[in-house]
N, C-alpha and C. Protein backbone atom coordinates (compact mmCIF):
# COMPACT_ATOMS: atom_id res chain seq x y z
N UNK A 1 13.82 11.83 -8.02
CA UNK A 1 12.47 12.07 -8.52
C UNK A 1 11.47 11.82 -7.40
N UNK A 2 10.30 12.75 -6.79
CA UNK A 2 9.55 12.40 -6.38
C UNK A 2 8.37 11.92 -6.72
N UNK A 3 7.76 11.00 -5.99
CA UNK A 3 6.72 10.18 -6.44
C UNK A 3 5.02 10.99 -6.48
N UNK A 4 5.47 11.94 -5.03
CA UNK A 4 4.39 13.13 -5.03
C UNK A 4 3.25 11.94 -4.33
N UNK A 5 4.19 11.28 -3.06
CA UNK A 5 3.32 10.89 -2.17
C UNK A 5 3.31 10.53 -0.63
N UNK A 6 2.98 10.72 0.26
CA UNK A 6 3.70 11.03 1.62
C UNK A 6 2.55 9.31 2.21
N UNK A 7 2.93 8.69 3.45
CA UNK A 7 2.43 8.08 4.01
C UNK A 7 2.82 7.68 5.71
N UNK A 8 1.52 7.30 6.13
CA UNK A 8 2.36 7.26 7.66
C UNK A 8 1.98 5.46 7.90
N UNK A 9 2.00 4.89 9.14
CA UNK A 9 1.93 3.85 9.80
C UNK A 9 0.78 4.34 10.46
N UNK A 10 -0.06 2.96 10.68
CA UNK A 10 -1.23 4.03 11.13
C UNK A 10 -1.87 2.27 11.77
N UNK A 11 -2.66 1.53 13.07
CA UNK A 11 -3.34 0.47 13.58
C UNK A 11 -2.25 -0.64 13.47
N UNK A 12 -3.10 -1.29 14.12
CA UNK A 12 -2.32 -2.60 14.50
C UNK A 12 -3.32 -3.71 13.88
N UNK A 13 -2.11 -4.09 13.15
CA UNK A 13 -0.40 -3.81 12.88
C UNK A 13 -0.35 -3.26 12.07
N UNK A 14 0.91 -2.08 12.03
CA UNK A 14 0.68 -1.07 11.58
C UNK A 14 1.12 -1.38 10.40
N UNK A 15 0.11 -0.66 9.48
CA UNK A 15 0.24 -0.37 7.99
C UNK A 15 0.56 0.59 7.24
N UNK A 16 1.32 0.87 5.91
CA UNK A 16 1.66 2.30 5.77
C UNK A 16 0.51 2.59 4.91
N UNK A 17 -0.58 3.38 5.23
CA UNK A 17 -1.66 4.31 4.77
C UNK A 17 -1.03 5.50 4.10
N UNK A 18 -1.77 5.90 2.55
CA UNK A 18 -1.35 6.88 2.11
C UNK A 18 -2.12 8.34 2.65
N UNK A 19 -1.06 9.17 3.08
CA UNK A 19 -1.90 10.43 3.82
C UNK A 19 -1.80 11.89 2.86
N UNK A 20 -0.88 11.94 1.95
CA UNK A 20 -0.29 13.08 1.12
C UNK A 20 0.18 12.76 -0.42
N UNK A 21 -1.12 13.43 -0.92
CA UNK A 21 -0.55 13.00 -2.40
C UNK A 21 -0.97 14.42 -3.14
N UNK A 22 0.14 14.35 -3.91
CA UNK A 22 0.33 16.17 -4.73
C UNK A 22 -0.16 16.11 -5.29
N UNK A 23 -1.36 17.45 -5.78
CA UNK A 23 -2.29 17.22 -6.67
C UNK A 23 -1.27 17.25 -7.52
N UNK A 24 -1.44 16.87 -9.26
CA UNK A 24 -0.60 16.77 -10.40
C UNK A 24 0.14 15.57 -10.46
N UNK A 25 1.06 15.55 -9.29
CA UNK A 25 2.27 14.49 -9.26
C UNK A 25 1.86 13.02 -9.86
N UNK A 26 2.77 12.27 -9.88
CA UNK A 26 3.01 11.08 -10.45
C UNK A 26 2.08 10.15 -10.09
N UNK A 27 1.81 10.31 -8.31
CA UNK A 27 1.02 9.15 -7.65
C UNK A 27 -0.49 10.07 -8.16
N UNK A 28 -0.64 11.18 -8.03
CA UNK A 28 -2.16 11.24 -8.43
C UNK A 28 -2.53 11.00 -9.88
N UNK A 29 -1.64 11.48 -10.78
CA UNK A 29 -1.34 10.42 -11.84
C UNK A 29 -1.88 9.20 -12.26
N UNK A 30 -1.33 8.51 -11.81
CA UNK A 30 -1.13 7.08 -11.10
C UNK A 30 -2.74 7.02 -10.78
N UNK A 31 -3.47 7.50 -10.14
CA UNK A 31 -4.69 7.00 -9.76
C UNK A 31 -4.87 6.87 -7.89
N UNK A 32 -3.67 6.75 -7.21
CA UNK A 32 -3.21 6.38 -5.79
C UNK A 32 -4.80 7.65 -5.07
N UNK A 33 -4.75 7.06 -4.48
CA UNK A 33 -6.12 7.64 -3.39
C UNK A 33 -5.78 8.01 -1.97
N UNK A 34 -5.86 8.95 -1.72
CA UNK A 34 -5.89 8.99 0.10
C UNK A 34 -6.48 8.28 0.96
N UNK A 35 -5.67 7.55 2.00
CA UNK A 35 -6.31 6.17 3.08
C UNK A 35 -5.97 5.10 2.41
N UNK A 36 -5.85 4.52 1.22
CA UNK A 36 -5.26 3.48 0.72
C UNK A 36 -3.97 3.05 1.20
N UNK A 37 -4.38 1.72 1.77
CA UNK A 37 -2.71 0.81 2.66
C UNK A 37 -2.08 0.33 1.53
N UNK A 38 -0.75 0.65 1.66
CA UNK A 38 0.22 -0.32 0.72
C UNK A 38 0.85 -1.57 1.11
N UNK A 39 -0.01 -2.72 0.21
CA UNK A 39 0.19 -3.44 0.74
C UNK A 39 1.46 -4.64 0.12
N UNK A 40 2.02 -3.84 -1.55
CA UNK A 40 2.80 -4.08 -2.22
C UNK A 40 3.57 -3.41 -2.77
N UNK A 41 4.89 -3.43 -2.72
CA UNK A 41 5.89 -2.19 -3.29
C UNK A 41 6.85 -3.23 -4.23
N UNK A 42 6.26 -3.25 -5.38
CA UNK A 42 7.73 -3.86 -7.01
C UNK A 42 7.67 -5.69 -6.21
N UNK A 43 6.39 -5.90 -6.41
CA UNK A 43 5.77 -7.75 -5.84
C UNK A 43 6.44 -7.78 -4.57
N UNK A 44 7.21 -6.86 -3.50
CA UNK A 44 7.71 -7.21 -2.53
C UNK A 44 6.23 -7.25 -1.13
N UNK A 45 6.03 -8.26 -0.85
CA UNK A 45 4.74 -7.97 0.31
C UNK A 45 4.76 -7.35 1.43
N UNK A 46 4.36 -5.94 1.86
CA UNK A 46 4.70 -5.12 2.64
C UNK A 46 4.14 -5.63 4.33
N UNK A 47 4.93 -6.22 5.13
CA UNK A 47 4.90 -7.09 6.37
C UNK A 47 5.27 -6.17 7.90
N UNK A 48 4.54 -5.95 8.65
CA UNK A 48 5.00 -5.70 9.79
C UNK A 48 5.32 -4.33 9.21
N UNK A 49 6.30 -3.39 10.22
CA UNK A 49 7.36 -2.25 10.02
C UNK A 49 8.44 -2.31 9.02
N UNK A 50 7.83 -3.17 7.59
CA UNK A 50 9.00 -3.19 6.80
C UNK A 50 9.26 -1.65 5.87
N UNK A 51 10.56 -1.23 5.86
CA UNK A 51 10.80 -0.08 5.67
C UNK A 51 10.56 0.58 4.18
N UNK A 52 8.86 0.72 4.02
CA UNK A 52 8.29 1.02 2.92
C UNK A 52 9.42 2.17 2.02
N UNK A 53 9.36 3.23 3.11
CA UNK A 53 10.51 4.13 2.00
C UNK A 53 11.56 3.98 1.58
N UNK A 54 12.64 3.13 2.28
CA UNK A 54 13.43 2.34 1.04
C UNK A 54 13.41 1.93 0.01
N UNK A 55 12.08 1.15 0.20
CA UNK A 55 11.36 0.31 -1.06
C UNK A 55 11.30 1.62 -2.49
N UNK A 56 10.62 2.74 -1.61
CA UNK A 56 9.96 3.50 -2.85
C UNK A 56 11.47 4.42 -3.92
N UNK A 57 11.99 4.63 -2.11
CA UNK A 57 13.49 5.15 -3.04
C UNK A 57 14.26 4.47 -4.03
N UNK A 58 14.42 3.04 -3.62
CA UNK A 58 15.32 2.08 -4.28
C UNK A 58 14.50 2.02 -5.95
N UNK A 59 13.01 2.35 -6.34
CA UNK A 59 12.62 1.66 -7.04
C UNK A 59 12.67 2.49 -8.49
N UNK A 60 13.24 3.95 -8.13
CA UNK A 60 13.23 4.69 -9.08
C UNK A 60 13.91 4.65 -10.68
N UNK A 61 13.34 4.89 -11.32
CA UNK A 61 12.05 5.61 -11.58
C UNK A 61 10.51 5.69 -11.81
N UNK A 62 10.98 4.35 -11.58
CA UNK A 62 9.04 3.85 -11.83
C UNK A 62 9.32 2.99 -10.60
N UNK A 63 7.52 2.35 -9.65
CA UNK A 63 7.39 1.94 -8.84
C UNK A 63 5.64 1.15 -9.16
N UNK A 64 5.69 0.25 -8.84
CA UNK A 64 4.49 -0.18 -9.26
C UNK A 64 4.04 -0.87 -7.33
N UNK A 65 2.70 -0.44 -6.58
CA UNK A 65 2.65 -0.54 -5.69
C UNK A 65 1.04 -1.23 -6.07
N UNK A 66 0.96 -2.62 -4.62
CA UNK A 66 -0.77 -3.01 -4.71
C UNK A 66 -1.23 -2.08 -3.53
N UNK A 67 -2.07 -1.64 -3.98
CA UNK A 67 -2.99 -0.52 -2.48
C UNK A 67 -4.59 -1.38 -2.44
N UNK A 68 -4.72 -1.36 -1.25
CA UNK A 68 -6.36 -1.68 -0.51
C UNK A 68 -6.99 -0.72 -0.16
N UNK A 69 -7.99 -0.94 0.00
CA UNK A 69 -8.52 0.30 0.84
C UNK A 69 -9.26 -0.07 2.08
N UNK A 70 -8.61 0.94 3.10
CA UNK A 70 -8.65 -0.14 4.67
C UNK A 70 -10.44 -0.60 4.99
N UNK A 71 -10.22 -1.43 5.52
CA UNK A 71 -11.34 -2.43 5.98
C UNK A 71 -11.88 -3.20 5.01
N UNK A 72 -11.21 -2.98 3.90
CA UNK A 72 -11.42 -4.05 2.87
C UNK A 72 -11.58 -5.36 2.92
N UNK A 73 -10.56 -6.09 4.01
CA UNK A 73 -10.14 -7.39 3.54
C UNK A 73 -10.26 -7.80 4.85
N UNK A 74 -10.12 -9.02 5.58
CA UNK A 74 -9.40 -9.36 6.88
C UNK A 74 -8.33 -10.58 6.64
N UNK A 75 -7.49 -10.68 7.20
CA UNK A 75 -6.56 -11.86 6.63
C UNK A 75 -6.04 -12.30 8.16
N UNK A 76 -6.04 -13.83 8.28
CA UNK A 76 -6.06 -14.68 8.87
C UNK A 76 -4.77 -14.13 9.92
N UNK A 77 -3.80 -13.39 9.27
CA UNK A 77 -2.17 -13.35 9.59
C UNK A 77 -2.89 -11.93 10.81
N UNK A 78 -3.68 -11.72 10.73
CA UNK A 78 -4.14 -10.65 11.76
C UNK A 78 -4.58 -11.46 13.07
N UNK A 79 -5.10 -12.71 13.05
CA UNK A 79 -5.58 -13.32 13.91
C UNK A 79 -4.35 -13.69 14.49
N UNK A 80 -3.54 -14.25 14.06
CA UNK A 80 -2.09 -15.09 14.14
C UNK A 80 -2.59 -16.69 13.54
N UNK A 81 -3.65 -17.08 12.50
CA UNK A 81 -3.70 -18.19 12.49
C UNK A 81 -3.23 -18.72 11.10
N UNK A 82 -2.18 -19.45 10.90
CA UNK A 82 -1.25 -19.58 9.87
C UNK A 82 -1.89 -20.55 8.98
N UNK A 83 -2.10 -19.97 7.74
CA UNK A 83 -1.96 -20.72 6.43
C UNK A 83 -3.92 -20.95 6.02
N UNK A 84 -4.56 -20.15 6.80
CA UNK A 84 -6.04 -19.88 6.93
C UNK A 84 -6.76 -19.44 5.68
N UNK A 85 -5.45 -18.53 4.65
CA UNK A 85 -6.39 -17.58 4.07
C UNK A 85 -7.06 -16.36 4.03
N UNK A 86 -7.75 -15.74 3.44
CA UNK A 86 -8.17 -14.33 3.95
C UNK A 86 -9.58 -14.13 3.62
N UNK A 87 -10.32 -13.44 4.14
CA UNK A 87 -11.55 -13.85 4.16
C UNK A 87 -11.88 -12.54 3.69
N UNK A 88 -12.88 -12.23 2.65
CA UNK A 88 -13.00 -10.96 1.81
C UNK A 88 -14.39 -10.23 2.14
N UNK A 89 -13.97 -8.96 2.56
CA UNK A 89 -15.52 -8.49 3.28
C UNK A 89 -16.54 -7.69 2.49
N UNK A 90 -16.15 -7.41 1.38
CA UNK A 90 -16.70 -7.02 0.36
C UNK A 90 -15.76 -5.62 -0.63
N UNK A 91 -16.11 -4.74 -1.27
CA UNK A 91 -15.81 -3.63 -1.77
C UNK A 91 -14.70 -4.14 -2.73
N UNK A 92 -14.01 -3.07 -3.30
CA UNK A 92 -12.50 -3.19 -4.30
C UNK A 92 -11.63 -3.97 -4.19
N UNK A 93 -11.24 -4.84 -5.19
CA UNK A 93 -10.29 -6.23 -4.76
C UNK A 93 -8.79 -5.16 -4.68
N UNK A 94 -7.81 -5.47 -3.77
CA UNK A 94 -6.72 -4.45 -4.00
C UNK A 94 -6.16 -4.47 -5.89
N UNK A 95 -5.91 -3.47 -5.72
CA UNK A 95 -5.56 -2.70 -7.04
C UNK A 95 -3.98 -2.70 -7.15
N UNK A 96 -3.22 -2.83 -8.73
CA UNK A 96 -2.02 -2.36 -8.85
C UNK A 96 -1.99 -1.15 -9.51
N UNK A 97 -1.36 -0.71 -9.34
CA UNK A 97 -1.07 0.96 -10.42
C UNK A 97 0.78 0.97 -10.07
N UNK A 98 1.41 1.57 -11.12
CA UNK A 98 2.43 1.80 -11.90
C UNK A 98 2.93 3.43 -11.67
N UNK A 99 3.58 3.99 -11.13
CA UNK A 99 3.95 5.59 -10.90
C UNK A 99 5.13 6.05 -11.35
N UNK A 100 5.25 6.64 -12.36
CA UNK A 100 6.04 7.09 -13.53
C UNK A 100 6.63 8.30 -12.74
């Protein structure tokens, strides 16, 4: 089943940004937005080059992902300074949505 959503890696450190979503499909569905980072795939916290499309394959048939929308947030783990917190710059708190 496809989810009817494509994404690349995109800044440092790289994040998977959503770049392709089918009009109709599941993720537009879903609500999923273009430029939105995934920053959660089924509560797993998406870290470094961790291999998002596994995640999405393994999760079928439903997938429930948290998305941001970039420049949203800044978090401490960008600085390298551990256990800091994240400091919130304003706009949409990240969002969950559910993709059937």
């Amino acid at each position: 089943m496809s989810l009817g959503l494509g994404f690349e890696y995109q800044g440092l450190p790289p994040q998977p940004v959503i770049t392709v979503i089918e009009p109709g499909g599941p993720a537009d569905r879903a609500g999923v937005r273009l430029g939105e980072i995934i920053v959660e795939v089924d509560s797993q916290r998406i870290t470094g080059l961790t291999d998002v499309r596994q995640l999405l394959v393994n999760s079928n048939p439903e997938v429930t992902l948290v998305l941001q929308q970039p420049g949203q947030s800044l978090t401490s783990g960008l600085f390298g300074f551990a256990g800091m917190g994240s400091l919130r710059l304003g706009g949409e708190a990240p969002r969950r949505v559910t993709i059937r």
